[in-house]
Structures are given as C-alpha cells and as structure tokens.
Protein backbone atom coordinates (compact mmCIF):
# COMPACT_ATOMS: atom_id res chain seq x y z
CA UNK A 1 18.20 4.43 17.97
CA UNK A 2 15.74 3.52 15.32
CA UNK A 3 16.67 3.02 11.42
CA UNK A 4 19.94 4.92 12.02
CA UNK A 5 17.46 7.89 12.92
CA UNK A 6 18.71 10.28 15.47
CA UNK A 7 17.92 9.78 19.31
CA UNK A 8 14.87 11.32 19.51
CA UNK A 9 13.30 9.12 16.77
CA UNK A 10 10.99 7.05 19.48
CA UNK A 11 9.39 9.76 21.01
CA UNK A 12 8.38 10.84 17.55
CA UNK A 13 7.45 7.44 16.58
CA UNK A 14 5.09 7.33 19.41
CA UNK A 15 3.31 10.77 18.77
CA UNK A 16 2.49 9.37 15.07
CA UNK A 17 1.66 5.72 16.61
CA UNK A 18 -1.08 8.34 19.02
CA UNK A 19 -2.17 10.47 16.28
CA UNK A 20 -2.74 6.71 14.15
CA UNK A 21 -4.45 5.36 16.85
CA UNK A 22 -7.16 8.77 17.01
CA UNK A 23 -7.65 8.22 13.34
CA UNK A 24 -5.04 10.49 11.23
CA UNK A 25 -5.11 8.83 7.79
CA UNK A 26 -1.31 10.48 7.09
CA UNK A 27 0.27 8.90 10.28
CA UNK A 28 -1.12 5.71 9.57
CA UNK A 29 0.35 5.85 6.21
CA UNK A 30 3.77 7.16 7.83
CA UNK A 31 3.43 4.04 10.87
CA UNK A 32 3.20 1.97 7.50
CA UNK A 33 6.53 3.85 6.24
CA UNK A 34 8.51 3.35 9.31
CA UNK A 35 7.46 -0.74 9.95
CA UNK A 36 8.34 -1.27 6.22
CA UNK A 37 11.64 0.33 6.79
CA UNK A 38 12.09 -1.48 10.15
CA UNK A 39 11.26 -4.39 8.23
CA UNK A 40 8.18 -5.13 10.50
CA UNK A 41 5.95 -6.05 7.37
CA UNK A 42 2.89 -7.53 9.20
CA UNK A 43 2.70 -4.23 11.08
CA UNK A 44 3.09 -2.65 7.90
CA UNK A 45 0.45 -4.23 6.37
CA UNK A 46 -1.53 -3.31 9.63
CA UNK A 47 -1.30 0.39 9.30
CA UNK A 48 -1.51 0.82 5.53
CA UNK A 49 -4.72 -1.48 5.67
CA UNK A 50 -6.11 1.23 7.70
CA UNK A 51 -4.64 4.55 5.77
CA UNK A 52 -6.52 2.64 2.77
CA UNK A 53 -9.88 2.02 4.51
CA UNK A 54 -9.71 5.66 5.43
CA UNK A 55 -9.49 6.83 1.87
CA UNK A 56 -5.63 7.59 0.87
CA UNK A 57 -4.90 6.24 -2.08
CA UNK A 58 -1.29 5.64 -1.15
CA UNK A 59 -1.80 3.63 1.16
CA UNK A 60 -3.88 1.54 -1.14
CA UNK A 61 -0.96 1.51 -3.37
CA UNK A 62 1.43 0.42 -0.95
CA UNK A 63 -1.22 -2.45 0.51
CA UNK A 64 -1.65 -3.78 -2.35
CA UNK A 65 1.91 -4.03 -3.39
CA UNK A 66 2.43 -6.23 0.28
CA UNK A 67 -0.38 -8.16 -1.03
CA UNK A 68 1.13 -8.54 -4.23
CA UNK A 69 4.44 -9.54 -3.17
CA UNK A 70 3.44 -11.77 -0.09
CA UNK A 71 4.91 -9.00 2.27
CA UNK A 72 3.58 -9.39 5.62
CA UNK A 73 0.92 -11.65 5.19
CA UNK A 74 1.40 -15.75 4.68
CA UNK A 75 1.39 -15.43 0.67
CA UNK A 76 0.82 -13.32 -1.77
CA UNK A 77 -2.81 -12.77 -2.34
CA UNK A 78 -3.34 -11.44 -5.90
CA UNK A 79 -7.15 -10.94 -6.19
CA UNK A 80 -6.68 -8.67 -2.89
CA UNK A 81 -3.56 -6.80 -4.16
CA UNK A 82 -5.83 -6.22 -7.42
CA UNK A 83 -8.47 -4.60 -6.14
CA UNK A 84 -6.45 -2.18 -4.13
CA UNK A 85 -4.11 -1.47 -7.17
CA UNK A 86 -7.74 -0.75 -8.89
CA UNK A 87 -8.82 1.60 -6.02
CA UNK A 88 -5.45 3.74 -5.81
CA UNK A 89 -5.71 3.64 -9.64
CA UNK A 90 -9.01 5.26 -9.95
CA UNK A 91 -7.71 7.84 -7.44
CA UNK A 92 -4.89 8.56 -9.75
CA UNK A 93 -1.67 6.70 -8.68
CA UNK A 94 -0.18 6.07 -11.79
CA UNK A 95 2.24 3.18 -10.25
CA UNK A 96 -1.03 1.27 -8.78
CA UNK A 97 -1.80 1.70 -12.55
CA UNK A 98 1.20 0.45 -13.99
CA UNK A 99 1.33 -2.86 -11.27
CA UNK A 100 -2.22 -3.61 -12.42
CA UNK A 101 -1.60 -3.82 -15.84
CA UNK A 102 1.12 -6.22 -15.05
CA UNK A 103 -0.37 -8.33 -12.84
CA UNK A 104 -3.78 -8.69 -15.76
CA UNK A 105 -0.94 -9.38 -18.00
CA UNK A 106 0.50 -11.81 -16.17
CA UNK A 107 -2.80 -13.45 -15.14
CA UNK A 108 -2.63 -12.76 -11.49
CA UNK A 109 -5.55 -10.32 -10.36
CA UNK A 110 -7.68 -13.76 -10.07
CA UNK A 111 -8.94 -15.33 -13.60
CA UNK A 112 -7.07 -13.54 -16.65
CA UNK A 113 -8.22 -10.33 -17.45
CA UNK A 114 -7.70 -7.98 -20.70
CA UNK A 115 -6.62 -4.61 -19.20
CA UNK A 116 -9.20 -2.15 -20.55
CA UNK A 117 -7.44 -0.13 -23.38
CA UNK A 118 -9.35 3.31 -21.00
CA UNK A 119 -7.69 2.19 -18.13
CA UNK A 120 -3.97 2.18 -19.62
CA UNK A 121 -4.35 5.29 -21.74
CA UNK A 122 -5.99 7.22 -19.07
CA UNK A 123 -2.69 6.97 -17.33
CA UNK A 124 -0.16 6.82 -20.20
CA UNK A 125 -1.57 10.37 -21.31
C-alpha cells in the first residue's frame, strides 16, 4: 500500500506513470502530486518540470516552489524558481504571484528587483 491509499493504488499509479510517459500534461502534474506526497522530491521535480514545459501553469507553480525551497534538487536555485513563479503568474496563479513578490522582496529572484506595482495589483484586484 502506497500513502495509506487503498490496495489498488499501484495499478493506478502505473496507468498515470503510462499516460505521463505518452505525454498527458495532467498526469504528469498528478506523478508530481503523488512523488511529493511519497516524499520522492527529485522525482517530483522530474514530472512537474515536464507538466511545466508542456504548458500547465501549475505545474510551473509547484516547480518553482521545489526550486525555491531546495526540494529535490542540491539547493535552492532562486533565479530558476523566479522565472517559473513569473510564467505560472502570467497564466494567472495568484500564489506563483504572491511567492514572487516575496522572493523580489527578499532579494532572491537573482539581483534585487522592485516588483512592478502592475504585476501586484493585477492579482490583488
């Protein structure tokens, strides 16, 4: 048994694992889901790198928060998580929003930044 999930968890886990591997954006993002919960981060970071690169902003979201926080990769790598923050922003995520502004705040999307004033009303409103 798998995350306290009922028996037939596996089999399940492998039909999303199949329909990741033929290039289904949503069960890469799910693969992500289930490695984080497993915590299996690198893997993780595997499948939401790929649920980003195929366009759902989710998935940039959640990349760039394991890039933020050093999750499955060596160390954190801010100017990375940044720009994915910035992608799943300008597709409307308000939380990729929110991170960004912190991290410019904080200094941490590369050199220091001053959030545009668009960019934080465009999601406050």
């Amino acid at each position: 048994m798998i995350c306290g999930c009922q028996p037939w968890a596996e089999e399940g886990t492998a039909l999303l694992e199949q329909a990741a591997g033929q290039g289904h954006a949503h069960a890469m993002l799910t693969m992500g889901y289930i490695h984080a919960a497993r915590n299996e981060h690198e893997q993780a970071v595997k499948w939401y790198t790929r649920g980003a690169e195929a366009g759902l902003p989710r998935a940039m979201f959640l990349l760039g928060y394991c890039l933020d926080k050093g999750k499955g990769v060596a160390a954190p790598e801010c100017p990375a998580a940044a720009d994915w923050y910035k992608h799943a922003a300008d597709a409307g995520v308000g939380d990729a929003a929110n991170n960004l502004c912190i991290m410019y705040t904080l200094g941490r999307g590369g050199a220091w930044h001053i959030v545009p004033a668009m960019l934080v009303l465009r999601f406050l409103s």
